[in-house]
Protein backbone atom coordinates (compact mmCIF):
# COMPACT_ATOMS: atom_id res chain seq x y z
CA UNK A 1 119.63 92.10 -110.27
CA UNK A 2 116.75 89.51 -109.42
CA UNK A 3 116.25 86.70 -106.91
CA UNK A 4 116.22 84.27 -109.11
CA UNK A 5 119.83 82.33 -110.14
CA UNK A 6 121.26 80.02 -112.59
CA UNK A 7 119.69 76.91 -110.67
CA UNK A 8 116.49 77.80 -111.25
CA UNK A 9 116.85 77.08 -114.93
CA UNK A 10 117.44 73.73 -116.68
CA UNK A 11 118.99 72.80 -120.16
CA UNK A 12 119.06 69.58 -122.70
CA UNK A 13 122.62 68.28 -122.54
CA UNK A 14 123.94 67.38 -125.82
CA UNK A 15 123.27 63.78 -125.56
CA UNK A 16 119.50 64.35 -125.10
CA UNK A 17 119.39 64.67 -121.00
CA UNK A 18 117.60 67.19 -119.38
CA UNK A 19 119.95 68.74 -116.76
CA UNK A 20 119.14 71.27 -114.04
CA UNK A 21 121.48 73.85 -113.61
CA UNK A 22 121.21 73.16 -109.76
CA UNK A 23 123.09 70.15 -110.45
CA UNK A 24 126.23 73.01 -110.74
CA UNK A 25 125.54 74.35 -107.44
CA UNK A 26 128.15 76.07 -105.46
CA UNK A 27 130.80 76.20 -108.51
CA UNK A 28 131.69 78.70 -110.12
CA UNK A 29 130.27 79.04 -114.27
CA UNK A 30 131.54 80.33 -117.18
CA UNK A 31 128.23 80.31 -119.54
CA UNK A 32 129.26 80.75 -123.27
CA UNK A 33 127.27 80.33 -126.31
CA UNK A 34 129.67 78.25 -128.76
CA UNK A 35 130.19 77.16 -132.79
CA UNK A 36 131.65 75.26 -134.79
CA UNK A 37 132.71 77.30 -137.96
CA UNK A 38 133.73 80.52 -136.21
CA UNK A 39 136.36 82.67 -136.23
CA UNK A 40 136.13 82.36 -132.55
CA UNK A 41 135.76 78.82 -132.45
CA UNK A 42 139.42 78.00 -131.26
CA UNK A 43 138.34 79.77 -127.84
CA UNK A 44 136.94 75.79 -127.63
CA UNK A 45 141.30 75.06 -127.02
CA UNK A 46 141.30 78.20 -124.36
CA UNK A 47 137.89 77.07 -122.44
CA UNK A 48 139.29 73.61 -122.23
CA UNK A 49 142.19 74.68 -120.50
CA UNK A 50 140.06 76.78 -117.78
CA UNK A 51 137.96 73.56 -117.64
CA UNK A 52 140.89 71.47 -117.07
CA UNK A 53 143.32 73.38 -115.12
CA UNK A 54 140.42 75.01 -112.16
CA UNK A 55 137.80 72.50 -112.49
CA UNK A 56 139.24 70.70 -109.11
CA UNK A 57 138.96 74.15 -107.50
CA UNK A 58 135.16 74.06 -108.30
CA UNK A 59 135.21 75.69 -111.96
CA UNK A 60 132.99 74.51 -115.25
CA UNK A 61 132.55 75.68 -117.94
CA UNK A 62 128.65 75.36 -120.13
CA UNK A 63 128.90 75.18 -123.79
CA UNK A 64 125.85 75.92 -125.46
CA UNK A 65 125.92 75.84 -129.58
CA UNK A 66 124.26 78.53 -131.18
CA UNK A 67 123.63 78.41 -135.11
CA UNK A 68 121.60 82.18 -135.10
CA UNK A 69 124.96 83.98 -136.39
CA UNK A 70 126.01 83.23 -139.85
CA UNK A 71 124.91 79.59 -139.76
CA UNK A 72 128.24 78.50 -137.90
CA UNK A 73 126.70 75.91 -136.12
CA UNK A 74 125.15 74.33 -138.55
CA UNK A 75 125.76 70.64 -137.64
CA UNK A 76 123.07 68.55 -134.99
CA UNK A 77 124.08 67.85 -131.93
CA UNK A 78 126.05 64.51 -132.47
CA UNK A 79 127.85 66.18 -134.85
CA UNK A 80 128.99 69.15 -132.66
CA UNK A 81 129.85 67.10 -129.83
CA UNK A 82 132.24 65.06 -131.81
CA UNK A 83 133.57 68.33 -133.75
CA UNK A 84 134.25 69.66 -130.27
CA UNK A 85 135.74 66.09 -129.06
CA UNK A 86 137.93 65.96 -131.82
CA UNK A 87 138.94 68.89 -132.73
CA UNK A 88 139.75 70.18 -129.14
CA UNK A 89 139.68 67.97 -126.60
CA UNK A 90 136.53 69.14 -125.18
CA UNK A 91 135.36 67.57 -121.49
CA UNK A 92 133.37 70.08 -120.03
CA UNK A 93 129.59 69.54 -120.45
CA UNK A 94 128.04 71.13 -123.78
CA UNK A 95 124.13 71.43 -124.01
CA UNK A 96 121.97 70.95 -126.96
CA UNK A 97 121.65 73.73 -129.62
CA UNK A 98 119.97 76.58 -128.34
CA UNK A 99 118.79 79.97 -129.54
CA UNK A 100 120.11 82.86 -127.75
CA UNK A 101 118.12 85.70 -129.23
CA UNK A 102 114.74 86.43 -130.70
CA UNK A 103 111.30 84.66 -129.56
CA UNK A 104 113.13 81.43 -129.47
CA UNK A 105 115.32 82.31 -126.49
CA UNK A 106 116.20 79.80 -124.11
CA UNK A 107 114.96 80.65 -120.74
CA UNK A 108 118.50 80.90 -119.13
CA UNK A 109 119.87 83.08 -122.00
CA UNK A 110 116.86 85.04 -121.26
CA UNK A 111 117.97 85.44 -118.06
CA UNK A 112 121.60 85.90 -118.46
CA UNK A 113 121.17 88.53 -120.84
CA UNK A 114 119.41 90.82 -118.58
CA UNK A 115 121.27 89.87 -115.23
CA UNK A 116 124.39 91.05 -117.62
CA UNK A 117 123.41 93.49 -120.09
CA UNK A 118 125.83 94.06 -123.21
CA UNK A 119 127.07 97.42 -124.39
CA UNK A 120 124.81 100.64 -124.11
CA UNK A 121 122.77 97.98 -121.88
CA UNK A 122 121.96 96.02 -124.79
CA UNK A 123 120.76 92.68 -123.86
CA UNK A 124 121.14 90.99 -127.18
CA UNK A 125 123.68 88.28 -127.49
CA UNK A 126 126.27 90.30 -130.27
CA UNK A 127 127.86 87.11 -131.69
CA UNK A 128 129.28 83.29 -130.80
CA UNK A 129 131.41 82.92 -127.85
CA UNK A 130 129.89 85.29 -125.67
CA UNK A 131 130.88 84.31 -122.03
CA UNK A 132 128.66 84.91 -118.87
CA UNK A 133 130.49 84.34 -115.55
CA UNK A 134 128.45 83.29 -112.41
CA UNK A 135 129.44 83.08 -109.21
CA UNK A 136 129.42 79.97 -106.76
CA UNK A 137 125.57 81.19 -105.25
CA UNK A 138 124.15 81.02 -109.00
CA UNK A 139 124.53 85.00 -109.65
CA UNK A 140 125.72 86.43 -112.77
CA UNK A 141 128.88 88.55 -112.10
CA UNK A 142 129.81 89.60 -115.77
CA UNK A 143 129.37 89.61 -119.23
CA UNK A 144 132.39 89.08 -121.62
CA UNK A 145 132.70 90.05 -125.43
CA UNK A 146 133.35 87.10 -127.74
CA UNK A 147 136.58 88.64 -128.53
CA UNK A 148 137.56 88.32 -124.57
CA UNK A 149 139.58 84.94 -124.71
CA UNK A 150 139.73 82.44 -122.30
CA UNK A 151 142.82 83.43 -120.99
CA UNK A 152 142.09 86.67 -120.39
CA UNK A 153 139.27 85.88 -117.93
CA UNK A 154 141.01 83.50 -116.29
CA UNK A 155 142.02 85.95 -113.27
CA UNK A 156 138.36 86.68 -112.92
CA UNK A 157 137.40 83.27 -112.27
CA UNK A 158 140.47 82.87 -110.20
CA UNK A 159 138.93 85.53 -107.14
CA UNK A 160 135.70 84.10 -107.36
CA UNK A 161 137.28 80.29 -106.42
């Protein structure tokens, strides 16, 4: 583990913002990289009810579309946010389209992956919807499979509050 946390990084927000993750300081995060056309993608219903039902205890969740798997998030990033809006109610801040593996990484993702490695210490990103939860000082606890729902996480969250 290094010295360095989630606030030292910063991230476009969907509408074109650049946003420092310090701005999130002293809540707890649930980092996922999100799409559109997924299998996964109605863990959007499952993160909105996190979002919703612990964000007054100092819970948010980060949405940050990825379009490196498949070409599920194929849309720009008006057209996500309304897909996301529409479709499932999102409310919790989503970020600009990002890469999450290869050269093109986006610094925090770079981070996150080795702060959390993946199976057999892999630090590649496997697939959409994987989930990263941090803790209130900016450190990454866990990583979470995309198949982990919402739901199921929701107890880990819950002793970190």
């Amino acid at each position: 583990m290094s010295e360095a946390t989630v606030y030292d990084f910063s991230a476009t927000d969907i509408k074109g913002n650049e946003t420092s993750l310090a701005d999130y300081r002293g809540k707890v995060l649930l980092i996922v990289n999100t799409a559109s056309k997924c299998g996964f993608t109605p863990q959007f219903e499952g993160l909105q009810a996190l979002h919703k039902d612990l964000g007054e205890k100092g819970f948010e969740v980060l949405g940050f579309p990825c379009n490196q798997f498949l070409s599920q998030d194929p849309g720009d990033d008006n057209a996500i946010s309304q897909f996301c809006s529409l479709n499932y109610g999102v409310s919790f801040p989503m970020f600009a389209k990002i890469e999450v593996n290869g050269e093109g990484t986006h610094p925090l993702f770079r981070f996150l992956k080795k702060e959390a490695r993946g199976v057999m210490g892999s630090e590649k990103v496997k697939w959409n919807f994987t989930k990263f939860l941090v803790n209130r000082d900016g450190a990454v606890v866990r990583r979470y499979a995309p198949t982990a729902k919402p739901e199921d996480i929701r107890a880990d969250i819950e002793k970190l509050l």
